[in-house]
PDB file of N, CA and C in Angstrom:
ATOM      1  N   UNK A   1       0.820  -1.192   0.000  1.00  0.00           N
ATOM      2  CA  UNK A   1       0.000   0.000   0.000  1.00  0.00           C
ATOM      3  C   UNK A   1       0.863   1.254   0.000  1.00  0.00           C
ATOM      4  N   UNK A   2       2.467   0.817   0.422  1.00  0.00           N
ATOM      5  CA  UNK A   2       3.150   2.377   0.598  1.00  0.00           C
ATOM      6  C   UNK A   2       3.115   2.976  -0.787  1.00  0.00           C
ATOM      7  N   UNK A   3       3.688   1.979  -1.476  1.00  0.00           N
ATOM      8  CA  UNK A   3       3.712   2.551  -3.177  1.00  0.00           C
ATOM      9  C   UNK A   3       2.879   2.601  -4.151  1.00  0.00           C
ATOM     10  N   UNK A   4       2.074   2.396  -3.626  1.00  0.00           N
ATOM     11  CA  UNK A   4       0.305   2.486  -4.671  1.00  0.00           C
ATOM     12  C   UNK A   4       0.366   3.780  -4.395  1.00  0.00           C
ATOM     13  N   UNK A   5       0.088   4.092  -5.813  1.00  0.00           N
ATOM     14  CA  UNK A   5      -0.212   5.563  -6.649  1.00  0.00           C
ATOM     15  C   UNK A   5      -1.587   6.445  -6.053  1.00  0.00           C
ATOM     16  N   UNK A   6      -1.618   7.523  -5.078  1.00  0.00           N
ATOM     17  CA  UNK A   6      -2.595   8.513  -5.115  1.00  0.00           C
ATOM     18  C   UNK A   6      -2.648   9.583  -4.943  1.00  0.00           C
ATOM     19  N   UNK A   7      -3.687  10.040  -5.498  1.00  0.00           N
ATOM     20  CA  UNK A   7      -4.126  11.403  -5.739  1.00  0.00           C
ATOM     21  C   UNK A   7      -4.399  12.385  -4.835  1.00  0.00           C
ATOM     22  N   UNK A   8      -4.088  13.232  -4.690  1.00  0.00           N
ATOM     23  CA  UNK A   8      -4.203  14.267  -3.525  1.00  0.00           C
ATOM     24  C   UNK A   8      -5.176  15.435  -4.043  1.00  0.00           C
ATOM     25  N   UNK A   9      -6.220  15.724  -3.920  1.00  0.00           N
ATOM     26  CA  UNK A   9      -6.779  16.859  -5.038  1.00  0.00           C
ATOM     27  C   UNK A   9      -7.827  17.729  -3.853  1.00  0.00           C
ATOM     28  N   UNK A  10      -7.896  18.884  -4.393  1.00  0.00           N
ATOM     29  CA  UNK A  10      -8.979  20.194  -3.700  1.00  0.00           C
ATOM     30  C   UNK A  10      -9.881  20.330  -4.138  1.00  0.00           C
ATOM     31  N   UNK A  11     -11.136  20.523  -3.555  1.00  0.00           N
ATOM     32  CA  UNK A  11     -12.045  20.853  -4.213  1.00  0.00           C
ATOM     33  C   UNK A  11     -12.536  22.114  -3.603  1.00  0.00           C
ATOM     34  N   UNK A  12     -13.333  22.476  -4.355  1.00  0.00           N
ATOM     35  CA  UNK A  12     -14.039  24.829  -3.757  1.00  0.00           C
ATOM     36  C   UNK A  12     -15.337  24.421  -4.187  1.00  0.00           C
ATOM     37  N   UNK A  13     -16.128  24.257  -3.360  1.00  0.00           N
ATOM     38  CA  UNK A  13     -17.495  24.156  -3.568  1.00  0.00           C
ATOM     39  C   UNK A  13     -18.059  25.479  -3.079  1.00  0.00           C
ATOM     40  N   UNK A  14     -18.846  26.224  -4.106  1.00  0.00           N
ATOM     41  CA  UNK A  14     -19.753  27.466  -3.826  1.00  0.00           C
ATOM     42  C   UNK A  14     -21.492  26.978  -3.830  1.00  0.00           C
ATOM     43  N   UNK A  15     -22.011  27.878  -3.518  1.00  0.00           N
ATOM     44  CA  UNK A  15     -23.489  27.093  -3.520  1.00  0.00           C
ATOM     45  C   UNK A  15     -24.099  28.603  -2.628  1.00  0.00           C
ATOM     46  N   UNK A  16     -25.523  28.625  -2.966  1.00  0.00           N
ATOM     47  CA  UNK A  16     -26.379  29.881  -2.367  1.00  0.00           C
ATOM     48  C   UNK A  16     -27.433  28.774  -2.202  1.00  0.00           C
ATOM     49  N   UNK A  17     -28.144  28.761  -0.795  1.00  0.00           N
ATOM     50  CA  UNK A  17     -29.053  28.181  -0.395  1.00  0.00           C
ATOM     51  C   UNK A  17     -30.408  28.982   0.079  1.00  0.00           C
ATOM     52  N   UNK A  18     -31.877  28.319  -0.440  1.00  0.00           N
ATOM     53  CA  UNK A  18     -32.865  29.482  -0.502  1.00  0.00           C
ATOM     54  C   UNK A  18     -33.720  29.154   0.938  1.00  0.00           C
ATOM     55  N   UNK A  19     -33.075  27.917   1.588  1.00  0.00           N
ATOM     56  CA  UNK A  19     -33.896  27.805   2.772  1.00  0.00           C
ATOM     57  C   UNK A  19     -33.059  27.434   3.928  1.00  0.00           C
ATOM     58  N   UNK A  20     -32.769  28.149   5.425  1.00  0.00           N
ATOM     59  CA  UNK A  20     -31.591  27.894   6.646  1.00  0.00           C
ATOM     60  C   UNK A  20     -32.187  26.355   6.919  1.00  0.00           C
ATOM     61  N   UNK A  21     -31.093  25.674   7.216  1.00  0.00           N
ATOM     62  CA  UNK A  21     -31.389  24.202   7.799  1.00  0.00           C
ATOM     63  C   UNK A  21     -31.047  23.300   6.194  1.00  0.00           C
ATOM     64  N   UNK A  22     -30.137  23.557   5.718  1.00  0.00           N
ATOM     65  CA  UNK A  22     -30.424  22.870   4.080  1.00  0.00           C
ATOM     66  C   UNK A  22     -29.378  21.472   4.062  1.00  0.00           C
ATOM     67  N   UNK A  23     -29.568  20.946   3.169  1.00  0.00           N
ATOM     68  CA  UNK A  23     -28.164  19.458   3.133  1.00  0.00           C
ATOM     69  C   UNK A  23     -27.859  19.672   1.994  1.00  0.00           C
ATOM     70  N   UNK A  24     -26.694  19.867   1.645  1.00  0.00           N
ATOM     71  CA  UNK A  24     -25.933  19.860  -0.038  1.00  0.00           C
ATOM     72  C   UNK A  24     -25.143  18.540   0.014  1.00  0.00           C
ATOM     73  N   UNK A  25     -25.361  17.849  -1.205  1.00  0.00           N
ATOM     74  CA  UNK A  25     -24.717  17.033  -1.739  1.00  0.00           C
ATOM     75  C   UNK A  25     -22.906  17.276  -2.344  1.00  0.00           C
ATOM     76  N   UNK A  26     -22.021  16.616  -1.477  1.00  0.00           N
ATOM     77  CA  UNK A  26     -20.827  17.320  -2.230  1.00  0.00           C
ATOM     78  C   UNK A  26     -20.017  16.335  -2.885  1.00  0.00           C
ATOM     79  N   UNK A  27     -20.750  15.193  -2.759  1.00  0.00           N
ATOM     80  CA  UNK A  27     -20.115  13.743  -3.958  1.00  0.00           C
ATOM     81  C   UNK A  27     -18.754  13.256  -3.112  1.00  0.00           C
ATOM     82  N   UNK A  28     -17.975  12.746  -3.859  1.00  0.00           N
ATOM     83  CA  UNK A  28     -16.444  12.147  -3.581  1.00  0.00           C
ATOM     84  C   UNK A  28     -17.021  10.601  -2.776  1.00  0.00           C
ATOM     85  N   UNK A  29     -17.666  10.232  -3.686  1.00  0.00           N
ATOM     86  CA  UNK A  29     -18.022   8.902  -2.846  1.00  0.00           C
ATOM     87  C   UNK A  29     -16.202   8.131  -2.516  1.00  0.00           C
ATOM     88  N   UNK A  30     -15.405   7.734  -3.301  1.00  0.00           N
ATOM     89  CA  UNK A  30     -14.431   6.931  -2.975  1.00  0.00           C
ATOM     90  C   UNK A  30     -13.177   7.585  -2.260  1.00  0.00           C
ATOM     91  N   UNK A  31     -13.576   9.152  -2.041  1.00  0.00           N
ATOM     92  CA  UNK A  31     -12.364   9.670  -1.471  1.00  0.00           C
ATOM     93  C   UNK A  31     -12.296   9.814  -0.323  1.00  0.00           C
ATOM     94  N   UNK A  32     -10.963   9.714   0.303  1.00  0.00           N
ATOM     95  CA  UNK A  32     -10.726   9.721   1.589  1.00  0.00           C
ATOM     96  C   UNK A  32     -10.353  11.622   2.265  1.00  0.00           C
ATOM     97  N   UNK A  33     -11.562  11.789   2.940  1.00  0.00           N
ATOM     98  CA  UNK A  33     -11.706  13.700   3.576  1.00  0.00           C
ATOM     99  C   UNK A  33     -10.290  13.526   4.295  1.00  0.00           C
ATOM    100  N   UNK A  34      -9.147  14.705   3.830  1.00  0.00           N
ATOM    101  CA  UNK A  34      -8.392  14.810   4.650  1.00  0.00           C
ATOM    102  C   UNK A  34      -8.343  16.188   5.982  1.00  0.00           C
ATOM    103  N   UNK A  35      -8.612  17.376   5.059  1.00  0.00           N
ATOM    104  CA  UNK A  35      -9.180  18.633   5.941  1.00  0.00           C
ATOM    105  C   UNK A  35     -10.554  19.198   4.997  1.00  0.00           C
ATOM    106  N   UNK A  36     -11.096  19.927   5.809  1.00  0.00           N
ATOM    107  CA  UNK A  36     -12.331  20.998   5.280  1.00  0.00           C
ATOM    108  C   UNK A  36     -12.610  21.848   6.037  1.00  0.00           C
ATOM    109  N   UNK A  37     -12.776  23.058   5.440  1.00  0.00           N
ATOM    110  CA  UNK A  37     -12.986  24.706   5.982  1.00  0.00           C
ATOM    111  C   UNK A  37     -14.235  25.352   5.615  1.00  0.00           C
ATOM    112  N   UNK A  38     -15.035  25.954   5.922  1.00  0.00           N
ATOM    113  CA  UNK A  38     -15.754  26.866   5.183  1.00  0.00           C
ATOM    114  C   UNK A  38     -15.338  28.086   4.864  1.00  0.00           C
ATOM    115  N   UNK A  39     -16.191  29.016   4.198  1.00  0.00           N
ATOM    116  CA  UNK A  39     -15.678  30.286   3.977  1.00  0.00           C
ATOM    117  C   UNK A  39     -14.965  31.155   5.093  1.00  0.00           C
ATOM    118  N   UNK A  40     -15.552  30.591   6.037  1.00  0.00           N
ATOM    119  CA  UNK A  40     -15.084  31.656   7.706  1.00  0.00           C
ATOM    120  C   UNK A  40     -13.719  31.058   8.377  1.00  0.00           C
ATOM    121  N   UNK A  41     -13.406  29.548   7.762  1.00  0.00           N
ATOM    122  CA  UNK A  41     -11.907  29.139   8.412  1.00  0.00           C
ATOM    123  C   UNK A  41     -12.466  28.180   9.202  1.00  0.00           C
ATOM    124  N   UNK A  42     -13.833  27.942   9.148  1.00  0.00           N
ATOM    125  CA  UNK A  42     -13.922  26.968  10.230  1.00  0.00           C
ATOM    126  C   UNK A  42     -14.312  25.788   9.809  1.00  0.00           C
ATOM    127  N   UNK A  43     -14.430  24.441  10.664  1.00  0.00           N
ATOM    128  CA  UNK A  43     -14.917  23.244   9.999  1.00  0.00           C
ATOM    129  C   UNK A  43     -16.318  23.153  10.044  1.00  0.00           C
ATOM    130  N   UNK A  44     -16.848  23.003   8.216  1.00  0.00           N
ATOM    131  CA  UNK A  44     -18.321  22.741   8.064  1.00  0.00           C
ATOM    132  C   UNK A  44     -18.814  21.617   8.740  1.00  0.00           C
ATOM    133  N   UNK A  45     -20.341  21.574   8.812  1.00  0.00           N
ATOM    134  CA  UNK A  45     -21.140  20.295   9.193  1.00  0.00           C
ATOM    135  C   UNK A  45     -21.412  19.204   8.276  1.00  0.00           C
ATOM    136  N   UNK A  46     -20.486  18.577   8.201  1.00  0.00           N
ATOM    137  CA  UNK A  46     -20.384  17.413   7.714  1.00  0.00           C
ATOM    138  C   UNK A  46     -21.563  15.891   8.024  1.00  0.00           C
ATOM    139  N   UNK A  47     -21.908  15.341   7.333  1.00  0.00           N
ATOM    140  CA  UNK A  47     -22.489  14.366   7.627  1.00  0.00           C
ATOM    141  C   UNK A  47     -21.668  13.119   7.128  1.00  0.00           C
ATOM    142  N   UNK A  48     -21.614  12.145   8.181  1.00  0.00           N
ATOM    143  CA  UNK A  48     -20.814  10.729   7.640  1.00  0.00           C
ATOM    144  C   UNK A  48     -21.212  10.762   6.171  1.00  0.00           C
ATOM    145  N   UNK A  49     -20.310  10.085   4.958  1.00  0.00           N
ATOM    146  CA  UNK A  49     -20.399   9.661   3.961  1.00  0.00           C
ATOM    147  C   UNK A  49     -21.170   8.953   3.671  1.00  0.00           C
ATOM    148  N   UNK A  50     -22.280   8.457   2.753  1.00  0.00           N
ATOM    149  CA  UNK A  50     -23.252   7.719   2.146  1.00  0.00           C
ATOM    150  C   UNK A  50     -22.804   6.953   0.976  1.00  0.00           C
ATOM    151  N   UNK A  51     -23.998   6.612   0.337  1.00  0.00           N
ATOM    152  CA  UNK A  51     -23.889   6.189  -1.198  1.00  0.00           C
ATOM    153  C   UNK A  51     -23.426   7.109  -2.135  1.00  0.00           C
ATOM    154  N   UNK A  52     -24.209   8.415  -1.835  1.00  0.00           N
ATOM    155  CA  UNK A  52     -23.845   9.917  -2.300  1.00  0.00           C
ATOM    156  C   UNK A  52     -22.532  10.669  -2.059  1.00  0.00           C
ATOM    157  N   UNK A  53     -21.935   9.797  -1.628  1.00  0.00           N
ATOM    158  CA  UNK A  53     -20.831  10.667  -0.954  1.00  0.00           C
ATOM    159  C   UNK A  53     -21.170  11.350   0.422  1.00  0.00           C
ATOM    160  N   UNK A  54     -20.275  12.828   0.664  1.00  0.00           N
ATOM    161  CA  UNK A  54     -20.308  13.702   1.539  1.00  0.00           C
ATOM    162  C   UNK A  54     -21.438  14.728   1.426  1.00  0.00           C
ATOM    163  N   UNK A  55     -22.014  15.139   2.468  1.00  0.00           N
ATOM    164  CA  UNK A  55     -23.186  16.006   2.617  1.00  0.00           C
ATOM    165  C   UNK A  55     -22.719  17.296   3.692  1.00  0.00           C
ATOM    166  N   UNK A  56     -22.944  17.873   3.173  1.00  0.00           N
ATOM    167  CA  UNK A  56     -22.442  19.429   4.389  1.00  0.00           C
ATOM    168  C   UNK A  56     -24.236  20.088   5.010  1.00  0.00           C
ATOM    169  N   UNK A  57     -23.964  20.159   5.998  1.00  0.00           N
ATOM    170  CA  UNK A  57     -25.367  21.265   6.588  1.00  0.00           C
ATOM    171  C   UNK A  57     -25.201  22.239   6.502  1.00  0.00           C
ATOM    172  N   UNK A  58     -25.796  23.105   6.259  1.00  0.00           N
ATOM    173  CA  UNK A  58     -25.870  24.570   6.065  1.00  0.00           C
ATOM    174  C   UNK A  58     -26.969  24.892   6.890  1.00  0.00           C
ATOM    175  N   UNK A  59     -26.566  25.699   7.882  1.00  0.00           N
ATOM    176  CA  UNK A  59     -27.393  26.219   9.019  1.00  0.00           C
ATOM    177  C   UNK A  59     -27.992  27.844   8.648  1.00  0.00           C
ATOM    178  N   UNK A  60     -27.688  28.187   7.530  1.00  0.00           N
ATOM    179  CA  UNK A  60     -27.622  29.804   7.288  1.00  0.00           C
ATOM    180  C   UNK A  60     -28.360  29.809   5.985  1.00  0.00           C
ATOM    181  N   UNK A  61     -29.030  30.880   5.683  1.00  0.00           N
ATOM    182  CA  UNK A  61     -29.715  31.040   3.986  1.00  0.00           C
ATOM    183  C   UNK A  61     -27.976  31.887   3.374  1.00  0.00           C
ATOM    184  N   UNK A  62     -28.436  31.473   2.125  1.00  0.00           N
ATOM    185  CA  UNK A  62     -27.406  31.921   1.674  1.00  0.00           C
ATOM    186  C   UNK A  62     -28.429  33.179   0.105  1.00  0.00           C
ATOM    187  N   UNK A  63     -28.718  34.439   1.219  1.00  0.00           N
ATOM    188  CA  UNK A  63     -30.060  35.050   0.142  1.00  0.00           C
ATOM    189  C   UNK A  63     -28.790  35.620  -0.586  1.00  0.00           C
ATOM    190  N   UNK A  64     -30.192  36.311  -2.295  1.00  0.00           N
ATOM    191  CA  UNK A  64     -29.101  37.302  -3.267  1.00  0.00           C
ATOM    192  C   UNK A  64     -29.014  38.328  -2.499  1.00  0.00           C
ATOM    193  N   UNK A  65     -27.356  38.635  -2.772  1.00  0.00           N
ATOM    194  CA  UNK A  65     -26.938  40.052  -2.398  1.00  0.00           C
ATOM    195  C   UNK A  65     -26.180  39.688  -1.300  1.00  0.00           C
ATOM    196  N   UNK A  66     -26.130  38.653  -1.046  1.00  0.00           N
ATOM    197  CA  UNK A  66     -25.515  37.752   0.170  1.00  0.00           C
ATOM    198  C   UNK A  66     -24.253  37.283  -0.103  1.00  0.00           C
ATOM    199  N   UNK A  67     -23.028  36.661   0.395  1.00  0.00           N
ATOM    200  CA  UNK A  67     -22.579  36.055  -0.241  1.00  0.00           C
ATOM    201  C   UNK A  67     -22.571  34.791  -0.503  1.00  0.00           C
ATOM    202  N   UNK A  68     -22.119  34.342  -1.251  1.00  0.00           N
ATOM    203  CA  UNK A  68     -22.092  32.516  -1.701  1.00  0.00           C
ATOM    204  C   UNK A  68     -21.525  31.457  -0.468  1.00  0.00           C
ATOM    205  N   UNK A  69     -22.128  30.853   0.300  1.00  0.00           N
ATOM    206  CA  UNK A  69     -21.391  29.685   0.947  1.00  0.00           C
ATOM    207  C   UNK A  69     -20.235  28.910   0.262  1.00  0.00           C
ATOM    208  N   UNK A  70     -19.196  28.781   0.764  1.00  0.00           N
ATOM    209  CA  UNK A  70     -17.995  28.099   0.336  1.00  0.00           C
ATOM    210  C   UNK A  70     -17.481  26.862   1.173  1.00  0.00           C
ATOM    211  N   UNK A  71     -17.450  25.509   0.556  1.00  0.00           N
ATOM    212  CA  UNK A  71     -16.792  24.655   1.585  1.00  0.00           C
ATOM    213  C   UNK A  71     -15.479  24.226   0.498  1.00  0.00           C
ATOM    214  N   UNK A  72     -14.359  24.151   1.091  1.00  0.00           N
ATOM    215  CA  UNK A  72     -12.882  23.800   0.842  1.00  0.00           C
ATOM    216  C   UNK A  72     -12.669  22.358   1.142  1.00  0.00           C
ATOM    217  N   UNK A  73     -12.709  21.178   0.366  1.00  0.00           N
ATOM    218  CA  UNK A  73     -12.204  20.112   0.732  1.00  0.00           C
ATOM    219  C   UNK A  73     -11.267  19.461   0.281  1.00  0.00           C
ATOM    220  N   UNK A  74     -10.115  18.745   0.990  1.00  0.00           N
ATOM    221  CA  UNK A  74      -8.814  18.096   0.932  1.00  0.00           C
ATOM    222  C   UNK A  74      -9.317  16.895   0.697  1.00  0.00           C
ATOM    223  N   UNK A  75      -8.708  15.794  -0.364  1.00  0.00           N
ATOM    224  CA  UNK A  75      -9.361  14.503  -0.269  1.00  0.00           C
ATOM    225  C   UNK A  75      -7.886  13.680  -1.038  1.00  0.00           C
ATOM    226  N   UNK A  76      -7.830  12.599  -0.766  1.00  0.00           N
ATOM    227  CA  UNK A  76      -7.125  11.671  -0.832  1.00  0.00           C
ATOM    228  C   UNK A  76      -7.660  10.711  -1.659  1.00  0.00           C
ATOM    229  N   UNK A  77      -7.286   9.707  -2.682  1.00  0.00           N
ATOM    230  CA  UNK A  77      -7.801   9.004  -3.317  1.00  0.00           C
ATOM    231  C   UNK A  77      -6.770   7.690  -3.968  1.00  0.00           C
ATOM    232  N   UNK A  78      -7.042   6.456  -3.689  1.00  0.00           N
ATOM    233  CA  UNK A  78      -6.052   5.145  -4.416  1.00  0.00           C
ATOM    234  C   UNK A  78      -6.506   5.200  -5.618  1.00  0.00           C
ATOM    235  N   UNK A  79      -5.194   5.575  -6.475  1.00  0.00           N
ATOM    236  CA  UNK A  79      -5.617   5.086  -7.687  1.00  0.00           C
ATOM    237  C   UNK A  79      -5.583   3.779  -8.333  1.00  0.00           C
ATOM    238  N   UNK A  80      -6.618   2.723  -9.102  1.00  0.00           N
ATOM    239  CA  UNK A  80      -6.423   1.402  -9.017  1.00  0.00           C
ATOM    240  C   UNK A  80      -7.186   1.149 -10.334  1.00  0.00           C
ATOM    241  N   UNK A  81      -6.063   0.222 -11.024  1.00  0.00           N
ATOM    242  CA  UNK A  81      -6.201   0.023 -12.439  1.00  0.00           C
ATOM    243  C   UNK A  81      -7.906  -0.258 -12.480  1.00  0.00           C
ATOM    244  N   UNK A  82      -8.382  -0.481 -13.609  1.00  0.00           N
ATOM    245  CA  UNK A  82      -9.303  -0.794 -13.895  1.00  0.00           C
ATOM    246  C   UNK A  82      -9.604  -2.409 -14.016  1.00  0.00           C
ATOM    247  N   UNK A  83     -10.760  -2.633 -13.548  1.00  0.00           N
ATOM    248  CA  UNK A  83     -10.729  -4.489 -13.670  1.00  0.00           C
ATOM    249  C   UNK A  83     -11.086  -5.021 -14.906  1.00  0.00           C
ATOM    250  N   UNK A  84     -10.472  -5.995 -15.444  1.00  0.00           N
ATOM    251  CA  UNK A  84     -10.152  -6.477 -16.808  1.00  0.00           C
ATOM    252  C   UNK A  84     -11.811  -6.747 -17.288  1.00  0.00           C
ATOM    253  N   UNK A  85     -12.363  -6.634 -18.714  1.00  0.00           N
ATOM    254  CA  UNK A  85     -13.540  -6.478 -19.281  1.00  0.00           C
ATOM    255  C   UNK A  85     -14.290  -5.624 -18.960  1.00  0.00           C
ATOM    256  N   UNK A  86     -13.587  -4.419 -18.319  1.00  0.00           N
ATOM    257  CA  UNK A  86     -14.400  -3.048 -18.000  1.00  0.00           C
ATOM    258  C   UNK A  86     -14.199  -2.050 -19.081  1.00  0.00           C
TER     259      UNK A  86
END
């Protein structure tokens, strides 16, 4: 496992939400969360991983004229050939 090949990658998720109390879908089903921030520096509300991946709570509306909610995520990932007749 030391020398198996992976990916280290960022993601910047923006998003405006029209109702406080909301769940966004933020995918990465196979990746492993290494850090995450929101726009303010702090760590978002995360929900354990699903089928869907990662889900963030958003406790705040995000109205126009407002600014955009931002979550920052670090993720880790094995990269692994593809299985033969795929």
């Amino acid at each position: 496992m030391a020398n198996d090949p992976w990916l280290y990658f960022s993601l910047l998720h923006g998003f405006r939400t029209t109702h406080p109390r909301t769940v966004i879908a933020l995918g990465c089903q196979r990746a492993a969360l290494v850090s995450a921030k929101n726009d303010r520096g702090q760590l978002p509300i995360l929900n354990p991983p699903g089928d869907d991946g990662l889900t963030a709570f958003v406790d705040a509306t995000g109205r126009v004229g407002s600014r955009t909610h931002v979550v920052h995520l670090l993720h880790d990932l094995l990269l692994t050939k593809p299985k033969e007749g795929r």
